[in-house]
C-alpha atoms as a PDB file:
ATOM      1  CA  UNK A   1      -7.852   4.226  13.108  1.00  0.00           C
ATOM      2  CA  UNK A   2     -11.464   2.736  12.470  1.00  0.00           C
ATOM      3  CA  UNK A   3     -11.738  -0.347  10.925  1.00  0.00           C
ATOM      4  CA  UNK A   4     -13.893   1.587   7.503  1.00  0.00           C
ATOM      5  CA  UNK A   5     -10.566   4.072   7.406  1.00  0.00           C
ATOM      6  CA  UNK A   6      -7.986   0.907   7.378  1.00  0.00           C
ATOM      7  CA  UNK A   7     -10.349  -0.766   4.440  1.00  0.00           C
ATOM      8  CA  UNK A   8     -10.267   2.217   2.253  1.00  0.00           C
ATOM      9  CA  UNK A   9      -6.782   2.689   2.935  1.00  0.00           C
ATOM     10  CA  UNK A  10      -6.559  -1.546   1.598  1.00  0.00           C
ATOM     11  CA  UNK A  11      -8.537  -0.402  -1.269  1.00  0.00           C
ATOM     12  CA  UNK A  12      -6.612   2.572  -2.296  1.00  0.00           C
ATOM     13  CA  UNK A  13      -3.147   0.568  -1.713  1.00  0.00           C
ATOM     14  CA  UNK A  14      -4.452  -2.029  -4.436  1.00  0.00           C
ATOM     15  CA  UNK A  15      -5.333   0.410  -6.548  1.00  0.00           C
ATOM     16  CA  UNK A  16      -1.769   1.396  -6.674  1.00  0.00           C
ATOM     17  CA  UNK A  17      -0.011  -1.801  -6.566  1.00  0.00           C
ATOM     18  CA  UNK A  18      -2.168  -2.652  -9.572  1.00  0.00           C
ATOM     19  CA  UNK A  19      -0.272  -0.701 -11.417  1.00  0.00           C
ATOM     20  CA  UNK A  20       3.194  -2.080 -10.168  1.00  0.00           C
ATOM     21  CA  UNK A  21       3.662  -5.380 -12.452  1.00  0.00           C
ATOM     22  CA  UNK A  22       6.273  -7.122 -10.672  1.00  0.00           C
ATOM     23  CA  UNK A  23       4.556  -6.353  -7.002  1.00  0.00           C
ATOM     24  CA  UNK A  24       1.592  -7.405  -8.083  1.00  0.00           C
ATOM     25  CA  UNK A  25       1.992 -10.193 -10.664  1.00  0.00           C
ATOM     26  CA  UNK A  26       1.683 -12.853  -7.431  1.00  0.00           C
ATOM     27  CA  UNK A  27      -1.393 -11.543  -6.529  1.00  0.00           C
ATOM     28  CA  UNK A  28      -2.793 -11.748 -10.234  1.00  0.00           C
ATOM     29  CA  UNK A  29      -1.841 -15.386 -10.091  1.00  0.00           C
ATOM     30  CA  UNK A  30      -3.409 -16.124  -7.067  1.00  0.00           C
ATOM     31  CA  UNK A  31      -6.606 -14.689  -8.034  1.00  0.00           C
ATOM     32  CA  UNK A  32      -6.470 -16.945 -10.944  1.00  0.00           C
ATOM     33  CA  UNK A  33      -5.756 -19.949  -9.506  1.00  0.00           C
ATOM     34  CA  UNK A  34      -8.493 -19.096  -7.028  1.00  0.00           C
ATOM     35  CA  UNK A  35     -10.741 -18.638 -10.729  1.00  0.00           C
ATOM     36  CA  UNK A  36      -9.539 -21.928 -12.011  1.00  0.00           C
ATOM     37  CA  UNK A  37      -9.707 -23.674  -8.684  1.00  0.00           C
ATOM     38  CA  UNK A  38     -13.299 -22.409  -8.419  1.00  0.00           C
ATOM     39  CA  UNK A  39     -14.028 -24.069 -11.832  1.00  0.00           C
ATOM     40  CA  UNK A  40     -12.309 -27.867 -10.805  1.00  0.00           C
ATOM     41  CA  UNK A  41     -14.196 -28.056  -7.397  1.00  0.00           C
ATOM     42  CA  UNK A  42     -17.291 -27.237  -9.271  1.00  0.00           C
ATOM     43  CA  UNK A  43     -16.825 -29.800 -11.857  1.00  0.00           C
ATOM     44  CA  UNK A  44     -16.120 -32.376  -8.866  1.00  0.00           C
ATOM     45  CA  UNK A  45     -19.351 -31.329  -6.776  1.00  0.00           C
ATOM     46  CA  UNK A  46     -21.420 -31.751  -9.944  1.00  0.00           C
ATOM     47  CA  UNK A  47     -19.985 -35.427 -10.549  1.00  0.00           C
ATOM     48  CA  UNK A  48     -17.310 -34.286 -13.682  1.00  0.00           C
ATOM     49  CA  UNK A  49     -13.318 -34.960 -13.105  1.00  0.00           C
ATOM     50  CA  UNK A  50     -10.825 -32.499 -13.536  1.00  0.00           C
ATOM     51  CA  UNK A  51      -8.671 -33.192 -16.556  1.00  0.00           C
ATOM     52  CA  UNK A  52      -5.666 -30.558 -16.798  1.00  0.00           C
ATOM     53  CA  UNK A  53      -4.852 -27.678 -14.725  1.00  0.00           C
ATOM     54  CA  UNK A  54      -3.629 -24.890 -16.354  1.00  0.00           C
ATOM     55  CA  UNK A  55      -1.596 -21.163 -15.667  1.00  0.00           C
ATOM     56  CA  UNK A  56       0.501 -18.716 -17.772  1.00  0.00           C
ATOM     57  CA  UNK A  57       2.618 -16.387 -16.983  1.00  0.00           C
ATOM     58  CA  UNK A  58       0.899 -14.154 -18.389  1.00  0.00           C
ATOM     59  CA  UNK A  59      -1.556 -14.399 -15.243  1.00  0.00           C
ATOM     60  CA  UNK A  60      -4.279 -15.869 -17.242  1.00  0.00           C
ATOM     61  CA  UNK A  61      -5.252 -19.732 -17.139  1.00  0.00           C
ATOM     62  CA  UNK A  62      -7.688 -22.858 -17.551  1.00  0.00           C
ATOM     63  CA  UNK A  63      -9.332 -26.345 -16.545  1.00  0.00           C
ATOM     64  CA  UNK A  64     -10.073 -28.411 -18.667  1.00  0.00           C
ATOM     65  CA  UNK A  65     -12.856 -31.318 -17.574  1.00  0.00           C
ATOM     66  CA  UNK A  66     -15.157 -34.183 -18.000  1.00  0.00           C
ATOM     67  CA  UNK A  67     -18.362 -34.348 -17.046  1.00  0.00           C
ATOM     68  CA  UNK A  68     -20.203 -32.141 -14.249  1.00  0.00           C
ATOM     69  CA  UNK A  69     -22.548 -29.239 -15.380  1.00  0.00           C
ATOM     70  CA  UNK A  70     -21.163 -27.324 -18.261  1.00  0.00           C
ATOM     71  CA  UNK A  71     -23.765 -24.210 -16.767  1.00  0.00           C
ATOM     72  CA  UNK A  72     -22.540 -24.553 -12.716  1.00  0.00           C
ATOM     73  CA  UNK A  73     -18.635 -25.167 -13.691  1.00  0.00           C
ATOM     74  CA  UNK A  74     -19.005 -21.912 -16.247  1.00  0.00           C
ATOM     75  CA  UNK A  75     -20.590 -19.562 -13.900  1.00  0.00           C
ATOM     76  CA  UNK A  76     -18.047 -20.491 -11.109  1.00  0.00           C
ATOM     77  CA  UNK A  77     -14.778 -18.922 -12.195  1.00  0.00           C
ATOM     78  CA  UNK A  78     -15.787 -15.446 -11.637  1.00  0.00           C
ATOM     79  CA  UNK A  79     -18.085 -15.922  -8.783  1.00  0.00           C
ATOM     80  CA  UNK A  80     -16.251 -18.023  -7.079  1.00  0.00           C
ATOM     81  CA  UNK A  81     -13.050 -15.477  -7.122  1.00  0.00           C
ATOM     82  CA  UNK A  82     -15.626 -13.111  -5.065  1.00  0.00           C
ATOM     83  CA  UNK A  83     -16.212 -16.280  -2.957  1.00  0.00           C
ATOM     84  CA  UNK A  84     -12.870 -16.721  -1.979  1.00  0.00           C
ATOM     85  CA  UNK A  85     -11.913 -13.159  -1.467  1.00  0.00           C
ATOM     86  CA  UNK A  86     -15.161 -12.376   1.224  1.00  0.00           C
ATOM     87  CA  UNK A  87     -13.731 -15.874   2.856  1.00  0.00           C
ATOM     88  CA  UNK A  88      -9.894 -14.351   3.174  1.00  0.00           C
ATOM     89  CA  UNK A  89     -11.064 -11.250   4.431  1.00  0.00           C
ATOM     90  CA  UNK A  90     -13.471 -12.242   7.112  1.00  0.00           C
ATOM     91  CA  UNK A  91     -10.966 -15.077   8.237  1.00  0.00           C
ATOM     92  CA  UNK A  92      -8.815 -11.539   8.423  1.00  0.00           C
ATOM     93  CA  UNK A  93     -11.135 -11.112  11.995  1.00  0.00           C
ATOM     94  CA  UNK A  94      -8.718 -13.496  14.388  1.00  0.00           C
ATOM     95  CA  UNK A  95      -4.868 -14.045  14.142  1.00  0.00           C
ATOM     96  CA  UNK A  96      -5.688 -17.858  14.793  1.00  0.00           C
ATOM     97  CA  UNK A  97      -8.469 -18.239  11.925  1.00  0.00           C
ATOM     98  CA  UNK A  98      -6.154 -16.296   9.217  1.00  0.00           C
ATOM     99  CA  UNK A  99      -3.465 -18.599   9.474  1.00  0.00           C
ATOM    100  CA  UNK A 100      -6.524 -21.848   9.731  1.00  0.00           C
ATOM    101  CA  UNK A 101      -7.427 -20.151   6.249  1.00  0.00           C
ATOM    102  CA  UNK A 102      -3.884 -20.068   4.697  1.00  0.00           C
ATOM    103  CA  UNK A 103      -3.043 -23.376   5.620  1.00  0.00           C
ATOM    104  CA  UNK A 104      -5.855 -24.840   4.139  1.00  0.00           C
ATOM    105  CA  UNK A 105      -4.854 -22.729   0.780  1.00  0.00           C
ATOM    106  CA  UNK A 106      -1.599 -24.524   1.011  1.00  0.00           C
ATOM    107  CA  UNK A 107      -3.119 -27.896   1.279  1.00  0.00           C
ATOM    108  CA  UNK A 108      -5.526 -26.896  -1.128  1.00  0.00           C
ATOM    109  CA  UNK A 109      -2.559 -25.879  -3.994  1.00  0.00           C
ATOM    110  CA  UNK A 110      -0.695 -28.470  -3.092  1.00  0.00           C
ATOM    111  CA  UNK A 111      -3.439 -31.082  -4.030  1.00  0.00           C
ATOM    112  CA  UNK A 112      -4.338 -29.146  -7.311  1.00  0.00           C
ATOM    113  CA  UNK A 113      -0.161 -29.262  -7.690  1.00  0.00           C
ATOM    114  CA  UNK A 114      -0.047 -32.701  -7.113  1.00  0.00           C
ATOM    115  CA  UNK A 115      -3.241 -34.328  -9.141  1.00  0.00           C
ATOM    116  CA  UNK A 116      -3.889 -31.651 -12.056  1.00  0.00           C
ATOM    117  CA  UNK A 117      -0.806 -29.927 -13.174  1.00  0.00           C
ATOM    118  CA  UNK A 118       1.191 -31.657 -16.130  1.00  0.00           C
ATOM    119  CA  UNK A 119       3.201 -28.704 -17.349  1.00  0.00           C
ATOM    120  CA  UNK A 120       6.481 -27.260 -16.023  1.00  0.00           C
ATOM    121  CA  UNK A 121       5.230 -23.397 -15.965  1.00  0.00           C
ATOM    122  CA  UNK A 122       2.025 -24.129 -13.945  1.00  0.00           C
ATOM    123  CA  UNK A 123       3.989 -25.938 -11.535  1.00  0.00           C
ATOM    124  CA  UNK A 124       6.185 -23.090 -11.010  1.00  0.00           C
ATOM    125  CA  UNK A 125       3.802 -20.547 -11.022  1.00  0.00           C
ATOM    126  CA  UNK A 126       1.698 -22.430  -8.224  1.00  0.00           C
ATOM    127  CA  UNK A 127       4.846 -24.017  -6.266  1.00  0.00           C
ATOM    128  CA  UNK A 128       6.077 -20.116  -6.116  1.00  0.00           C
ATOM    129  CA  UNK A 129       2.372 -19.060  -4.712  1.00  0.00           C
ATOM    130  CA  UNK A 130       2.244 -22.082  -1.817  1.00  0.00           C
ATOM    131  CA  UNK A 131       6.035 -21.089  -1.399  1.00  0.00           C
ATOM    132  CA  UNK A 132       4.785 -17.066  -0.593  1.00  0.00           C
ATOM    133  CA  UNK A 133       1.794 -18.303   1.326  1.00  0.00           C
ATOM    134  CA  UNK A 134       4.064 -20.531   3.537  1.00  0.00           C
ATOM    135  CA  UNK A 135       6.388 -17.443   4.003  1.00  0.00           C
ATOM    136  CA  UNK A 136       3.630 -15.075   5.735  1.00  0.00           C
ATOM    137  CA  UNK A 137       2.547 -18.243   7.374  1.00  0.00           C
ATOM    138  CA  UNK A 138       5.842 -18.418   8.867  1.00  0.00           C
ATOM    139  CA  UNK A 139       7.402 -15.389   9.251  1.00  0.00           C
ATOM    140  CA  UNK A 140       3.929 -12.510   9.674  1.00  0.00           C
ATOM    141  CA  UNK A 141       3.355 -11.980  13.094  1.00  0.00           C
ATOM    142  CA  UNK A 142      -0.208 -12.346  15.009  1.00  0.00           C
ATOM    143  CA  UNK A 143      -1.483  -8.629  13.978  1.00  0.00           C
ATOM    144  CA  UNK A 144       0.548  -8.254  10.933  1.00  0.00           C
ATOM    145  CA  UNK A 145      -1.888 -11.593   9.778  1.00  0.00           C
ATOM    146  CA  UNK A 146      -5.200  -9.994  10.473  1.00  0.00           C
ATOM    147  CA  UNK A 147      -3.701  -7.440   8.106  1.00  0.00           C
ATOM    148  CA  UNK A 148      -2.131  -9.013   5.592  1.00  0.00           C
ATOM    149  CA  UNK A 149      -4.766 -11.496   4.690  1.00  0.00           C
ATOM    150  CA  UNK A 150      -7.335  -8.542   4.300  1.00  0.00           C
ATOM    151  CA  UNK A 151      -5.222  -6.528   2.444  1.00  0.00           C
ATOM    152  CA  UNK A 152      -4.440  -9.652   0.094  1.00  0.00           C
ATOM    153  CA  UNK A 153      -8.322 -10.642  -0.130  1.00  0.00           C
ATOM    154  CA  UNK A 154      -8.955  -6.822  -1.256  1.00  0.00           C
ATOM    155  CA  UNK A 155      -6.403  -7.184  -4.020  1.00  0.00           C
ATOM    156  CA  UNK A 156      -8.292 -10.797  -5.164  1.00  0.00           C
ATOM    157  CA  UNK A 157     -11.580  -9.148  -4.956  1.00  0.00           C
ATOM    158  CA  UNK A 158     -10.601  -6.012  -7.066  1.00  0.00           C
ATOM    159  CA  UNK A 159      -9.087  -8.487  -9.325  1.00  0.00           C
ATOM    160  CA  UNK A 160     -12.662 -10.098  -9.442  1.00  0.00           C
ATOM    161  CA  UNK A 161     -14.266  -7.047 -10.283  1.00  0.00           C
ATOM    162  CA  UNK A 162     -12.016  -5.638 -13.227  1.00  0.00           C
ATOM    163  CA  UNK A 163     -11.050  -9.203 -14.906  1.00  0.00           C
ATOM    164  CA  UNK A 164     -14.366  -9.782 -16.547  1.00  0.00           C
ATOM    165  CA  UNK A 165     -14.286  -7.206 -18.052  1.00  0.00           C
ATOM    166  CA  UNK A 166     -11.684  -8.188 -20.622  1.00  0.00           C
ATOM    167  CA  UNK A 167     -14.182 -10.721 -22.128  1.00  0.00           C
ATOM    168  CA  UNK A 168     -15.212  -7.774 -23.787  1.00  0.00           C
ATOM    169  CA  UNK A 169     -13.069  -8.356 -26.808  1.00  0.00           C
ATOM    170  CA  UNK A 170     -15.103  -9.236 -29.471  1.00  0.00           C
ATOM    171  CA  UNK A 171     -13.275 -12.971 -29.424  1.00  0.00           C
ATOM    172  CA  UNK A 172     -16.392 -14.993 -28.381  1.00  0.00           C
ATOM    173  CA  UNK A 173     -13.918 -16.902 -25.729  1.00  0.00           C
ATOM    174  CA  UNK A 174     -13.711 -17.562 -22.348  1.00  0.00           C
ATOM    175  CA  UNK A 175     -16.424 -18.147 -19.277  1.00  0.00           C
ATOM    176  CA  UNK A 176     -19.029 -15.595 -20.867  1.00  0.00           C
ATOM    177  CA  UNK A 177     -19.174 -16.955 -24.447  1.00  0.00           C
ATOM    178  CA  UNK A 178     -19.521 -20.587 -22.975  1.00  0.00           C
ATOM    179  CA  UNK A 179     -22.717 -18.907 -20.933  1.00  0.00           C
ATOM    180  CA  UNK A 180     -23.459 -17.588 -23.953  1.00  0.00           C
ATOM    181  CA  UNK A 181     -23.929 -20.965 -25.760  1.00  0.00           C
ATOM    182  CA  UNK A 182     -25.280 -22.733 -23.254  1.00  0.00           C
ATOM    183  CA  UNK A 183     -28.000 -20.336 -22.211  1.00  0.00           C
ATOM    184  CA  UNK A 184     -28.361 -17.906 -25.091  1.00  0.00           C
ATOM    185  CA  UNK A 185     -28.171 -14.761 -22.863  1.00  0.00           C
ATOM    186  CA  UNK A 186     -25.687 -12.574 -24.111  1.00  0.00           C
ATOM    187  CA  UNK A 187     -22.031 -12.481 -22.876  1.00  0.00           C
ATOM    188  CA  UNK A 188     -22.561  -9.085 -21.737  1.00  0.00           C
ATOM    189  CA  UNK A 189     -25.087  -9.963 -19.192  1.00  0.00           C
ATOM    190  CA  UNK A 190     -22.673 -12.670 -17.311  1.00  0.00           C
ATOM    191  CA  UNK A 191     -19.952 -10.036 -17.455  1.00  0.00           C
ATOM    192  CA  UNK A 192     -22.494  -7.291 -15.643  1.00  0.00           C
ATOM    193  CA  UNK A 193     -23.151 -10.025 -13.096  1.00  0.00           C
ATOM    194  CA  UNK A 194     -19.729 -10.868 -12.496  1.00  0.00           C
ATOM    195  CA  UNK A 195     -18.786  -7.414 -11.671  1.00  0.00           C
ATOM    196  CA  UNK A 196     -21.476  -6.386 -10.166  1.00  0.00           C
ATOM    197  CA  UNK A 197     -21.120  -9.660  -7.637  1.00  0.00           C
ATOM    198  CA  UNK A 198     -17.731  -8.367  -6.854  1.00  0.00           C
ATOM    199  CA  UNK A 199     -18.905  -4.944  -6.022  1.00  0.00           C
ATOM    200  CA  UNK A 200     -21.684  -6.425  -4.048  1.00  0.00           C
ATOM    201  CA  UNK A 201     -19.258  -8.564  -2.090  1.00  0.00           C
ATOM    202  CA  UNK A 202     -16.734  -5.156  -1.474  1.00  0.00           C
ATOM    203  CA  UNK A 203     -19.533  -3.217  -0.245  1.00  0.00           C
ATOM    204  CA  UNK A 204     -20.866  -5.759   1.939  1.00  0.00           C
ATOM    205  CA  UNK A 205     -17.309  -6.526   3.462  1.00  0.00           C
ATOM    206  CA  UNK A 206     -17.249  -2.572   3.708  1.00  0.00           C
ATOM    207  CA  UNK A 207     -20.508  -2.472   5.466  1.00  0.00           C
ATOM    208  CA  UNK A 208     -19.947  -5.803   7.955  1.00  0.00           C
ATOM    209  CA  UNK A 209     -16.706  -3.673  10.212  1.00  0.00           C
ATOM    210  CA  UNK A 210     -19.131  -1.346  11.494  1.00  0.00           C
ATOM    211  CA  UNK A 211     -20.114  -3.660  13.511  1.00  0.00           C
ATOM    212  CA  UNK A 212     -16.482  -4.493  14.676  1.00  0.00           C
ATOM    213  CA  UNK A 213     -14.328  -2.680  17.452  1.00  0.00           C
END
């Protein structure tokens, strides 16, 4: 099987699993903490400090900061989802780099665990996602990783294409209606470029295994 067939065959399986709540409630929580981790970093880098990190169970979630740039920490969420994702899914190339790449996850989640989170459900919701990712750390062996971690950075980056989308709600809330304020382009516009990152990012992962064995 060609490495095009087995990413269609990721994309198809996500489509499904998408519509399986309980299978794929873990993997809507680790897109969003990927989303909210996206947003803390950003207001680090830019010189802010990350006041409270935040998750539902619900699958939604927030950071809450001081300082940084309001524009940069904004535009990060989404993007940086698509970020992640691409990074997951070319680490996906070596057995050795895979597991590099979810180790450094766990370290990362554990920090935000340790410094950001002040509520009981967050801390469950992210102790139970470093508690999976230490499971296929442990227990996946080498080609089962290669796959794995592709197939999980699919599911992220499909996540990263559909969730803007619900900004489209007529509530004036969220990542696109901060934009919105700061810049005065519409909502709309940030929620096109959002998805259409995410597409660019799946069709470019698409396009980089033909040049793969």
């Amino acid at each position: 099987m060609t490495q095009r067939m087995l990413f269609i065959g990721y994309c198809l399986f996500a489509i499904i699993i998408s519509y399986i709540p309980l299978i794929g409630l873990p993997f809507i929580y680790l897109a969003t903490i990927f989303h909210e981790m996206s947003h803390a970093l950003t207001a680090l880098i830019t010189g802010g400090q990350v006041v409270e990190f935040s998750l539902a169970i619900n699958g939604s979630g927030h950071v809450l900061s001081r300082g940084g740039s309001s524009f940069l920490i904004a535009i990060s969420g989404y993007l940086g989802v698509s970020i992640w994702a691409a990074l997951l899914f070319q680490a996906g190339t070596r057995n050795t780099l895979a597991r590099v790449t979810i180790g450094a996850l766990i370290a990362l989640f554990s920090m935000a665990l340790i410094l950001w989170v002040n509520n009981m459900m967050t801390a469950l919701i992210l102790a139970a996602v470093i508690g999976l990712l230490i499971l296929i750390l442990v227990k996946t062996n080498a080609k089962l990783m290669t796959y794995l971690s592709r197939f999980i950075a699919i599911l992220v980056l499909f996540n990263a294409i559909k969730s803007p989308l619900y900004l489209i709600d007529g509530r004036a809330v969220g990542d696109g209606a901060m934009l919105a304020n700061i810049t005065f382009i519409p909502e709309i516009v940030w929620v096109v470029l959002w998805c259409v990152t995410g597409l660019s990012v799946l069709y470019y992962l698409y396009q980089s295994l033909s040049k793969e064995r």
